[in-house]
PDB file of N, CA and C in Angstrom:
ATOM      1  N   UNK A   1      66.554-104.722 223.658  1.00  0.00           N
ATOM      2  CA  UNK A   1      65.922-106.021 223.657  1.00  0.00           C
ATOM      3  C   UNK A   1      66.497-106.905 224.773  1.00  0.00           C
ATOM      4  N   UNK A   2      68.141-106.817 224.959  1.00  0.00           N
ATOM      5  CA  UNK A   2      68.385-107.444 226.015  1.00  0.00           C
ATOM      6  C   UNK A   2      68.102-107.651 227.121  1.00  0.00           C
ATOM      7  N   UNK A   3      68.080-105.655 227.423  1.00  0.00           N
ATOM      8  CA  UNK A   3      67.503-105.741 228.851  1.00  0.00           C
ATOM      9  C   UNK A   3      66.181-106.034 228.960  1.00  0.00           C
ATOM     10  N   UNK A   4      64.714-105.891 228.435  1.00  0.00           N
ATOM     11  CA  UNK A   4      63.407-106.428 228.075  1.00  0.00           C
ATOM     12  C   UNK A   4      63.501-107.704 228.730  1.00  0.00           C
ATOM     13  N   UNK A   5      64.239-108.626 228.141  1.00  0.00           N
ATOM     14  CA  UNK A   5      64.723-110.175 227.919  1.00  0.00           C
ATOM     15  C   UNK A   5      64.687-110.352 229.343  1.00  0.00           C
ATOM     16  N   UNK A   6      66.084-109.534 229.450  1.00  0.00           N
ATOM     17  CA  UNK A   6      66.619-109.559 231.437  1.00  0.00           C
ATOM     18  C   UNK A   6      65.765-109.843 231.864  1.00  0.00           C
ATOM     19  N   UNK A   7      64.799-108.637 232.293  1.00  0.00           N
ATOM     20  CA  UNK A   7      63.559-108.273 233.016  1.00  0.00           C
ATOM     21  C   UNK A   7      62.334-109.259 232.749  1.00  0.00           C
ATOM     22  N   UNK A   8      62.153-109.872 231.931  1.00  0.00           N
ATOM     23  CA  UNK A   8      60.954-110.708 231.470  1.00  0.00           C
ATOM     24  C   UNK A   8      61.425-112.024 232.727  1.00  0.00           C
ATOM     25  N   UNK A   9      62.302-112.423 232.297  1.00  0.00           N
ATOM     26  CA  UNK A   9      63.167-113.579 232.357  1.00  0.00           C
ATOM     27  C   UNK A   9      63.018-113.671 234.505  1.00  0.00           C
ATOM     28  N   UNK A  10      63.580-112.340 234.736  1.00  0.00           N
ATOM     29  CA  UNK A  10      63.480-112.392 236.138  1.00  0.00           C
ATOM     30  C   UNK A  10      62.453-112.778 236.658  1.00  0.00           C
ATOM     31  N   UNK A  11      61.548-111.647 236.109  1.00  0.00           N
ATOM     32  CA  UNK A  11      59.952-112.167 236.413  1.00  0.00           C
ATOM     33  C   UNK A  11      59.426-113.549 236.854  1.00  0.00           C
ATOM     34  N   UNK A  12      59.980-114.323 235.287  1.00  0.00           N
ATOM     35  CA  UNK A  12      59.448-115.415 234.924  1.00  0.00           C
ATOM     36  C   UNK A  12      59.653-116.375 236.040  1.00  0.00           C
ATOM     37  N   UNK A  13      61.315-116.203 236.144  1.00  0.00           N
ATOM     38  CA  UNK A  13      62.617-117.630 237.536  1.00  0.00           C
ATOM     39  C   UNK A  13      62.428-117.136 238.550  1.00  0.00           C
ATOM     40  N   UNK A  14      61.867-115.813 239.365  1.00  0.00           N
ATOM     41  CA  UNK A  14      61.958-115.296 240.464  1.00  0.00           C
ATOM     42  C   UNK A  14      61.430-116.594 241.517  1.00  0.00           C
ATOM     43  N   UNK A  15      60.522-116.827 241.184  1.00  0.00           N
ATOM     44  CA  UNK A  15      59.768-117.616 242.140  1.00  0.00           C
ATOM     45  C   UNK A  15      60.509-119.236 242.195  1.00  0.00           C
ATOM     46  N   UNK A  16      61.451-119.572 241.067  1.00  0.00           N
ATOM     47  CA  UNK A  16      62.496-120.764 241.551  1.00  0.00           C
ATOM     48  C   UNK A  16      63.620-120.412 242.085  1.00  0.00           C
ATOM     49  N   UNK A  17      63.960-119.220 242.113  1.00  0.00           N
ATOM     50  CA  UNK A  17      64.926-118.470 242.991  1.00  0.00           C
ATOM     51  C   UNK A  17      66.321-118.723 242.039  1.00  0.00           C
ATOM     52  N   UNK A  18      66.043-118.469 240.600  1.00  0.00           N
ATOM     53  CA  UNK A  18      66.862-118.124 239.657  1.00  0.00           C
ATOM     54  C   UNK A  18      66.860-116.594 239.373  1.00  0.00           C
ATOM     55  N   UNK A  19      68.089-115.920 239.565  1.00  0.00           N
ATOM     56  CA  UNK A  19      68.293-114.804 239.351  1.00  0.00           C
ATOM     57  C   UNK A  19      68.478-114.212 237.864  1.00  0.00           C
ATOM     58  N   UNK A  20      68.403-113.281 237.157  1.00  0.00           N
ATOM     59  CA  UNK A  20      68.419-113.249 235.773  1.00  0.00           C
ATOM     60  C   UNK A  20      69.346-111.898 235.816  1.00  0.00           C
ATOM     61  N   UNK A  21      70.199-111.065 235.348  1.00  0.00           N
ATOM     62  CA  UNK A  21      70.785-109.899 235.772  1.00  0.00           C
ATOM     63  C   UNK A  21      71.177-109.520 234.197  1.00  0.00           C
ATOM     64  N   UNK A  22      71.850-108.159 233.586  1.00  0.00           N
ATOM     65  CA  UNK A  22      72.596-108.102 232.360  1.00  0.00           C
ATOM     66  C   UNK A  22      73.751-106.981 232.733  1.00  0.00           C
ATOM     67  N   UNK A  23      74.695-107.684 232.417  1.00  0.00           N
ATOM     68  CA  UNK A  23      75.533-106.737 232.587  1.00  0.00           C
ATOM     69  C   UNK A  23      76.248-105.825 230.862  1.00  0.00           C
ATOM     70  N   UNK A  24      76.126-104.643 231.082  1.00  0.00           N
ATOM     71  CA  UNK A  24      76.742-103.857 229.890  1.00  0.00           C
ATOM     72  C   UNK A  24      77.565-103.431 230.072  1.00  0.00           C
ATOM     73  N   UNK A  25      78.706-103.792 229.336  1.00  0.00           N
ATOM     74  CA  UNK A  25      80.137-103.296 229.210  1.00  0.00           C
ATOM     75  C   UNK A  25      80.077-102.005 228.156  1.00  0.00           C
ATOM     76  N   UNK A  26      81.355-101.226 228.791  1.00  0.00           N
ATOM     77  CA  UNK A  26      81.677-100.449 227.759  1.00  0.00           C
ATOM     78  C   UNK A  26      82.534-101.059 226.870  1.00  0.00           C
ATOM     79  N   UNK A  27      83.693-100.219 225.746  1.00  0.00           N
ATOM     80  CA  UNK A  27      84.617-100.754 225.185  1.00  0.00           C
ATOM     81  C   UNK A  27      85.684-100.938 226.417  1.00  0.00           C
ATOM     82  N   UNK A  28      85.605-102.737 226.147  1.00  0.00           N
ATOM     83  CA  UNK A  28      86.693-102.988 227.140  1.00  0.00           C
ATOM     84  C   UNK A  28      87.962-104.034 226.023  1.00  0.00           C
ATOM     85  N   UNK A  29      89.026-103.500 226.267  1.00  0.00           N
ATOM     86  CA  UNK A  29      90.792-103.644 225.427  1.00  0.00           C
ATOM     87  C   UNK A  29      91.051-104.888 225.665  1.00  0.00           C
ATOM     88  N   UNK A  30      90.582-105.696 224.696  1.00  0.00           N
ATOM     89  CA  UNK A  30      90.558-107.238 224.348  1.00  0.00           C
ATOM     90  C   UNK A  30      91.525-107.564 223.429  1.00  0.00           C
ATOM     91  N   UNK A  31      92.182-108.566 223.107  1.00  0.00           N
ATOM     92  CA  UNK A  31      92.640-109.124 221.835  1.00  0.00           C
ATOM     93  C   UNK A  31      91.799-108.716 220.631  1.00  0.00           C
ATOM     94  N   UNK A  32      90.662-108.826 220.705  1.00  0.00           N
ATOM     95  CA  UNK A  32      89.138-108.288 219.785  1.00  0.00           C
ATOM     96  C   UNK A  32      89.978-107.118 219.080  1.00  0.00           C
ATOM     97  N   UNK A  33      90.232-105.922 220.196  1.00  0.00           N
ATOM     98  CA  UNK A  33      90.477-104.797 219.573  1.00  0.00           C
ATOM     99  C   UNK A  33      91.461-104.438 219.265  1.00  0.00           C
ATOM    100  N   UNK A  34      92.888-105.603 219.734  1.00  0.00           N
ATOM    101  CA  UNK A  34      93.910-105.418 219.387  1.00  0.00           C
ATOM    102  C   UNK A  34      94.228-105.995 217.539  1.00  0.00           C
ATOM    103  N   UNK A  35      93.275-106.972 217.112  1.00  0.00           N
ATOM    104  CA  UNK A  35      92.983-107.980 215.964  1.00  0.00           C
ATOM    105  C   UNK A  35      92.421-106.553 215.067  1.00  0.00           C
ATOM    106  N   UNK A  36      91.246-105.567 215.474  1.00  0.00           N
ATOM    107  CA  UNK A  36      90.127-104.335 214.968  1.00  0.00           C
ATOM    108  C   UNK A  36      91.571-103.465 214.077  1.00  0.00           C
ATOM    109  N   UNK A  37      92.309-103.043 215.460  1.00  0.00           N
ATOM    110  CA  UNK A  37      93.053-101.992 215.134  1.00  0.00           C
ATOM    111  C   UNK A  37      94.010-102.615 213.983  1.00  0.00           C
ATOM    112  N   UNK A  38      94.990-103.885 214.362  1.00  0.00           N
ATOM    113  CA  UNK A  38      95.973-104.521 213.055  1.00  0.00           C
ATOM    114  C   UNK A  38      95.280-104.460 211.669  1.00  0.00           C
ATOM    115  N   UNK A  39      93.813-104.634 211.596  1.00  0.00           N
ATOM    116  CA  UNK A  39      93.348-104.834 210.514  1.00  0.00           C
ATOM    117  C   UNK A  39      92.504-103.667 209.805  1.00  0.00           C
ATOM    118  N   UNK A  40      92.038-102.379 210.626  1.00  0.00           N
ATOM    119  CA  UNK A  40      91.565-101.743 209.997  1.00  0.00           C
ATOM    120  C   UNK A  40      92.372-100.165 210.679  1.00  0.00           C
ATOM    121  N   UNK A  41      93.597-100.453 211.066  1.00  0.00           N
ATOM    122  CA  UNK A  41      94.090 -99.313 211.720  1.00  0.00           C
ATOM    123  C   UNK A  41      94.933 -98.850 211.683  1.00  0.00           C
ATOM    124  N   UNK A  42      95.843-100.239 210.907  1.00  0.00           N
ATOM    125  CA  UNK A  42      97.440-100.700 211.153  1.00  0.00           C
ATOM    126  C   UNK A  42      98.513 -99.002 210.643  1.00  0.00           C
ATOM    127  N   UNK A  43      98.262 -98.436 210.492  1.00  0.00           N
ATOM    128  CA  UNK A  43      98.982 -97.210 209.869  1.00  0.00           C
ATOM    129  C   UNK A  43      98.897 -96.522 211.067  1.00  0.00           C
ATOM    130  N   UNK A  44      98.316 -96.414 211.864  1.00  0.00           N
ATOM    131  CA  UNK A  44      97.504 -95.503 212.883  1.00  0.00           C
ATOM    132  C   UNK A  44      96.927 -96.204 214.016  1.00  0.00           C
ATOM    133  N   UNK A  45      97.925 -96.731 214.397  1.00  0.00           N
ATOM    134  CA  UNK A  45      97.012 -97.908 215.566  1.00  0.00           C
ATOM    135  C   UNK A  45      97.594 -96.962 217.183  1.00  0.00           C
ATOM    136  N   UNK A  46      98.309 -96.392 217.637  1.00  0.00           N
ATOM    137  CA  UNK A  46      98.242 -95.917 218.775  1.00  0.00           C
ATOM    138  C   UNK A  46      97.367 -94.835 218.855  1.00  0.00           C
ATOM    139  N   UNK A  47      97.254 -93.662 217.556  1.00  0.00           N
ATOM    140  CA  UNK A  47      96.433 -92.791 217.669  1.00  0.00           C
ATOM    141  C   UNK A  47      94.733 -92.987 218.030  1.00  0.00           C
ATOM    142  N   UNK A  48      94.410 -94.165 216.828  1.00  0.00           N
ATOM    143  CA  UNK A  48      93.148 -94.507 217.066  1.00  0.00           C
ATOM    144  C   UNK A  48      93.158 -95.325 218.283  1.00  0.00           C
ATOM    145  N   UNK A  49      94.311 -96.381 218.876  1.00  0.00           N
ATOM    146  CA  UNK A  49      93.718 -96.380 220.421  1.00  0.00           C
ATOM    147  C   UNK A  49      93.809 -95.314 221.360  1.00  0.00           C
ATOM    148  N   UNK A  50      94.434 -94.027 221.402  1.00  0.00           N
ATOM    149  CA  UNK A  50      94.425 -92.648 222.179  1.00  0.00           C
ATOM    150  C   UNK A  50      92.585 -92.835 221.672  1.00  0.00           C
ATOM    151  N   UNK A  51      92.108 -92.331 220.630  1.00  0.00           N
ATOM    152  CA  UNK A  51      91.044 -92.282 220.698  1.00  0.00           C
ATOM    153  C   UNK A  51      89.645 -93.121 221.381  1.00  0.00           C
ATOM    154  N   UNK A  52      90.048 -94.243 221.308  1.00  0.00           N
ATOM    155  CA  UNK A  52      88.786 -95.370 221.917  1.00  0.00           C
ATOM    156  C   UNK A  52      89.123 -95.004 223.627  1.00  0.00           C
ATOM    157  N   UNK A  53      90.455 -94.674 223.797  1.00  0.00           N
ATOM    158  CA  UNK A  53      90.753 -94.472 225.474  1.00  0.00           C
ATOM    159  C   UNK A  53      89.708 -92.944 225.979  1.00  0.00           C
ATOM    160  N   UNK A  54      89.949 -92.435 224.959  1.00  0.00           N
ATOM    161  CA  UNK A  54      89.586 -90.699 224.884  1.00  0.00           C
ATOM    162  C   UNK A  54      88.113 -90.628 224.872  1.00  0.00           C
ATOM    163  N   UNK A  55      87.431 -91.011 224.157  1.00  0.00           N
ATOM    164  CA  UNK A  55      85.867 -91.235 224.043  1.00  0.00           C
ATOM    165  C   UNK A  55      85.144 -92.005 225.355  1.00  0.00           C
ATOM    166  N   UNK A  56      85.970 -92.804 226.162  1.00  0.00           N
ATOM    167  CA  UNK A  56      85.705 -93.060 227.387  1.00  0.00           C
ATOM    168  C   UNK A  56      85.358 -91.909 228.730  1.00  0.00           C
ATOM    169  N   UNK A  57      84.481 -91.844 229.379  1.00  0.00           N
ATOM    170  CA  UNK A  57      84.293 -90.340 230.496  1.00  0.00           C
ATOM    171  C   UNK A  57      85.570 -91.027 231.136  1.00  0.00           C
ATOM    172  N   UNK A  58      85.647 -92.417 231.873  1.00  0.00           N
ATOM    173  CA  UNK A  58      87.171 -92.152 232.482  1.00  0.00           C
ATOM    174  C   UNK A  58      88.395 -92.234 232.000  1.00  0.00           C
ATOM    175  N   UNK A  59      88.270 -92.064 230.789  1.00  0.00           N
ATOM    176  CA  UNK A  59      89.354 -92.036 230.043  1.00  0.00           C
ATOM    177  C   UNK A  59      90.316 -93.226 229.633  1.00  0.00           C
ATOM    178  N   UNK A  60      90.117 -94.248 229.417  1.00  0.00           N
ATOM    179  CA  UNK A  60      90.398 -95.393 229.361  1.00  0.00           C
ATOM    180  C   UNK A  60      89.818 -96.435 229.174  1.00  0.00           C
ATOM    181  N   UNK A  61      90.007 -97.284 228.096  1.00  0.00           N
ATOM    182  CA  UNK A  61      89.012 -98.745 228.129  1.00  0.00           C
ATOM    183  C   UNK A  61      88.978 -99.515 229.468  1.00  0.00           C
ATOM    184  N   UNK A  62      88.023-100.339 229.612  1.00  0.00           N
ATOM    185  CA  UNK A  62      87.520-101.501 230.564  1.00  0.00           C
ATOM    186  C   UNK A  62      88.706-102.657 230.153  1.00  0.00           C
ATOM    187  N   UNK A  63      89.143-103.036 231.288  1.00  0.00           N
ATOM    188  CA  UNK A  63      89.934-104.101 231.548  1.00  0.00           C
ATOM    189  C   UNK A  63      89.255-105.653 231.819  1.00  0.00           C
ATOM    190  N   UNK A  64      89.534-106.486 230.846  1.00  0.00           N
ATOM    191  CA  UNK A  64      88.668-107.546 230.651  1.00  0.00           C
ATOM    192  C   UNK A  64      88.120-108.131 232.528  1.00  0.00           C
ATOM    193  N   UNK A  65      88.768-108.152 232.718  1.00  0.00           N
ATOM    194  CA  UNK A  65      88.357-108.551 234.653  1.00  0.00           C
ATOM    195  C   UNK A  65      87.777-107.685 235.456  1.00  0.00           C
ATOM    196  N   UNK A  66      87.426-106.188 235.229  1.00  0.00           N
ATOM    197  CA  UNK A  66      86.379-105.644 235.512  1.00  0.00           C
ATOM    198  C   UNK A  66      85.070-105.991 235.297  1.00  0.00           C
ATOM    199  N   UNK A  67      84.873-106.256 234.319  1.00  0.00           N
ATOM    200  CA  UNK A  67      83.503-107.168 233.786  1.00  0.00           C
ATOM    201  C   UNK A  67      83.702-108.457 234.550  1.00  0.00           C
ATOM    202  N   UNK A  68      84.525-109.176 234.607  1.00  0.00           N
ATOM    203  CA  UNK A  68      84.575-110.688 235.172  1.00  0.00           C
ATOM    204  C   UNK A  68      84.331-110.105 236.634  1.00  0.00           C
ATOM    205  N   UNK A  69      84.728-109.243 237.178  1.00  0.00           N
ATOM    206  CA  UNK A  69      84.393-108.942 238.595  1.00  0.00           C
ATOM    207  C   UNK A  69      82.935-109.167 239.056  1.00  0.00           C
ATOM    208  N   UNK A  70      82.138-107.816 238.005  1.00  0.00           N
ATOM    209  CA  UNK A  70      81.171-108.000 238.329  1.00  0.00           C
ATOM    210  C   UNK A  70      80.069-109.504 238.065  1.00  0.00           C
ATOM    211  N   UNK A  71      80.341-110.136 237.126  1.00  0.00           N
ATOM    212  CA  UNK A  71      80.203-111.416 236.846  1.00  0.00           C
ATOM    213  C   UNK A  71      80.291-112.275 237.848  1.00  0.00           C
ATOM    214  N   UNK A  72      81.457-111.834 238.400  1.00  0.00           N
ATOM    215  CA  UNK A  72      81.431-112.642 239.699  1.00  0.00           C
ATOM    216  C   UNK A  72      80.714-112.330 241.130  1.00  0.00           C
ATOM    217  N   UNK A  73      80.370-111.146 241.242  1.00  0.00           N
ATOM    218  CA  UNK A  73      79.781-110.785 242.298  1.00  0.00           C
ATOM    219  C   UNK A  73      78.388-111.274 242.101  1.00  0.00           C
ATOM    220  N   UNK A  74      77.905-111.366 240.757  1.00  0.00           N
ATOM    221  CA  UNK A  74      76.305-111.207 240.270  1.00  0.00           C
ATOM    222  C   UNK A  74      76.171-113.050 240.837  1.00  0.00           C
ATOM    223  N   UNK A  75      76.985-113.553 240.368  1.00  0.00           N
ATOM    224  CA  UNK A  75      77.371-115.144 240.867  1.00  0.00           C
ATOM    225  C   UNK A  75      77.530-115.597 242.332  1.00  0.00           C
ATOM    226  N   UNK A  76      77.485-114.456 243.433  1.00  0.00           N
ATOM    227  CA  UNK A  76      77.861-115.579 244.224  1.00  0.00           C
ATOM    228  C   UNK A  76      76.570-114.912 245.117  1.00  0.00           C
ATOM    229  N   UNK A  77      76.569-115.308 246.789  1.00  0.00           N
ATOM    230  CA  UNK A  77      76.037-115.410 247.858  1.00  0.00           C
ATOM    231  C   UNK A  77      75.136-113.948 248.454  1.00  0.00           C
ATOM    232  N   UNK A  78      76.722-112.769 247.744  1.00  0.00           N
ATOM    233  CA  UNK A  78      76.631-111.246 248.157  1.00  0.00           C
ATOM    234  C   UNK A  78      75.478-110.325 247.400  1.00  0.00           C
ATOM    235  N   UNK A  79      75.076-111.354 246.057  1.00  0.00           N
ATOM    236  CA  UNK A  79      74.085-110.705 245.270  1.00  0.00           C
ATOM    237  C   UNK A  79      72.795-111.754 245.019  1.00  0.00           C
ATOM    238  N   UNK A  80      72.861-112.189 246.279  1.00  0.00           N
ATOM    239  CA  UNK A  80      71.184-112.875 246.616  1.00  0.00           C
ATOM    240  C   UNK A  80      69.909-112.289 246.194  1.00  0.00           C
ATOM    241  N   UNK A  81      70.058-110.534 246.366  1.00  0.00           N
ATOM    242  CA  UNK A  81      68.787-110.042 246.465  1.00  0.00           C
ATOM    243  C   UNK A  81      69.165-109.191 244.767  1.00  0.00           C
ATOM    244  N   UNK A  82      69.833-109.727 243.999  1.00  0.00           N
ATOM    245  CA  UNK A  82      70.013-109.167 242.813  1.00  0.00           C
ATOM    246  C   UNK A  82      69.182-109.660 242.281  1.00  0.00           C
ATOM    247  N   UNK A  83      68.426-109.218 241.433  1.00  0.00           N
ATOM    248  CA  UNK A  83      67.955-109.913 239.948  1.00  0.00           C
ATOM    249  C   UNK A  83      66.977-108.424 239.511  1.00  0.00           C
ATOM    250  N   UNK A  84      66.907-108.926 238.038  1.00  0.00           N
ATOM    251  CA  UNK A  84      66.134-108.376 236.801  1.00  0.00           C
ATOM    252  C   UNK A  84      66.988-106.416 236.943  1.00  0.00           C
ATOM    253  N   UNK A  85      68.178-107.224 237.202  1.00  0.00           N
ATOM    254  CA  UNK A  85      69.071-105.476 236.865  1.00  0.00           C
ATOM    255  C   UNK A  85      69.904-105.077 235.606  1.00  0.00           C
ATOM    256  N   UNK A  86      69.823-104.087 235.040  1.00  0.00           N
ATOM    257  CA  UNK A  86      71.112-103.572 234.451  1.00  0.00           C
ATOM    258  C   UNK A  86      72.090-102.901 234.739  1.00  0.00           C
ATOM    259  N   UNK A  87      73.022-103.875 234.586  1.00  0.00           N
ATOM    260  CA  UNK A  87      74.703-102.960 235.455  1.00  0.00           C
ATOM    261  C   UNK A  87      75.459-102.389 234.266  1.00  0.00           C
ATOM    262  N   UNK A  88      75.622-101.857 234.482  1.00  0.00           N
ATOM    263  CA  UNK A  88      76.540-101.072 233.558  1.00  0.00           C
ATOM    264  C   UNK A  88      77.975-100.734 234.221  1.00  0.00           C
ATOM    265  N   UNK A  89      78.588-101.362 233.414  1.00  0.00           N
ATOM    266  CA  UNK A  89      80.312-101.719 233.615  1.00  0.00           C
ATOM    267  C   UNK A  89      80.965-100.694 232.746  1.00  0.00           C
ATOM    268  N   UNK A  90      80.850 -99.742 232.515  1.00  0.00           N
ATOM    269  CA  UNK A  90      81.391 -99.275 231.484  1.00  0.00           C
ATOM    270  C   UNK A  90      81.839 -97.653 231.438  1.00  0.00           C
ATOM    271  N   UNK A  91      82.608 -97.562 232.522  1.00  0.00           N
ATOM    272  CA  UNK A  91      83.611 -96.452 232.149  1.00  0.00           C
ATOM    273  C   UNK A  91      82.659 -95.192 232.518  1.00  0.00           C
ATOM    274  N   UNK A  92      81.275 -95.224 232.536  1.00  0.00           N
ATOM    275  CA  UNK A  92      80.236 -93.741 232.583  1.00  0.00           C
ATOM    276  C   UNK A  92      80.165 -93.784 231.449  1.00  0.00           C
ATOM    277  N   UNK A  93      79.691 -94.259 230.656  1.00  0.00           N
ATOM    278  CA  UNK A  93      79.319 -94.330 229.122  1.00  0.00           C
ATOM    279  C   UNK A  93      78.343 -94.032 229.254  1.00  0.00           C
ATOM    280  N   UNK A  94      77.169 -94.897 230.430  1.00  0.00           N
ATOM    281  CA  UNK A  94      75.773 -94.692 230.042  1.00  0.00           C
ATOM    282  C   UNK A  94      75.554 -92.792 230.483  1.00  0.00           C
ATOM    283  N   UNK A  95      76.355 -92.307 230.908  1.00  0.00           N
ATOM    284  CA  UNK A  95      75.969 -90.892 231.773  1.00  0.00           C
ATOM    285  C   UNK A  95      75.557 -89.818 230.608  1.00  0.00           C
ATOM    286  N   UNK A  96      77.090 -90.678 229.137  1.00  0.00           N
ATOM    287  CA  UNK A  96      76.512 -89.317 228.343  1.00  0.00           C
ATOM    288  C   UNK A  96      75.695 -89.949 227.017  1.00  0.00           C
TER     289      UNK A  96
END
């Protein structure tokens, strides 16, 4: 639905020269998941993070400023000719 949204949305602002973009993260290692694991993990909290790292193709969660990167690129001057895209930030998640 999001991306739909994206894409509608571009359509719609293209012609005021509002860009519309979505970016999809994978699991990226937030406080979020550090709060997930204390509370539903706490016996087993390095194993089950080996696992969320492991289920990743590069083997490792997304680092909150990877996403802010691209956030920021989608934001400035260099991504003029961006709009109505889905980026996918996320480790090769979408591959499998």
């Amino acid at each position: 639905a999001v991306v739909a949204i994206t894409r509608q949305l571009a359509v719609d602002y293209v012609s005021k020269n509002i860009r519309v973009n979505c970016i999809c993260p994978g699991t990226v290692y937030t406080p979020f998941v550090d709060s997930y694991l204390q509370k539903f993990h706490s016996h087993e909290i390095e194993e089950t993070k080996a696992k969320l790292n492991a289920r990743q193709p590069m083997g490792r969660m997304g680092r909150p400023e990877e996403i802010a990167h691209m956030a920021v690129y989608l934001a400035s001057d260099e991504a003029a000719y961006v709009t109505g895209q889905t980026l996918h930030v996320n480790g090769g998640m979408a591959m499998i």
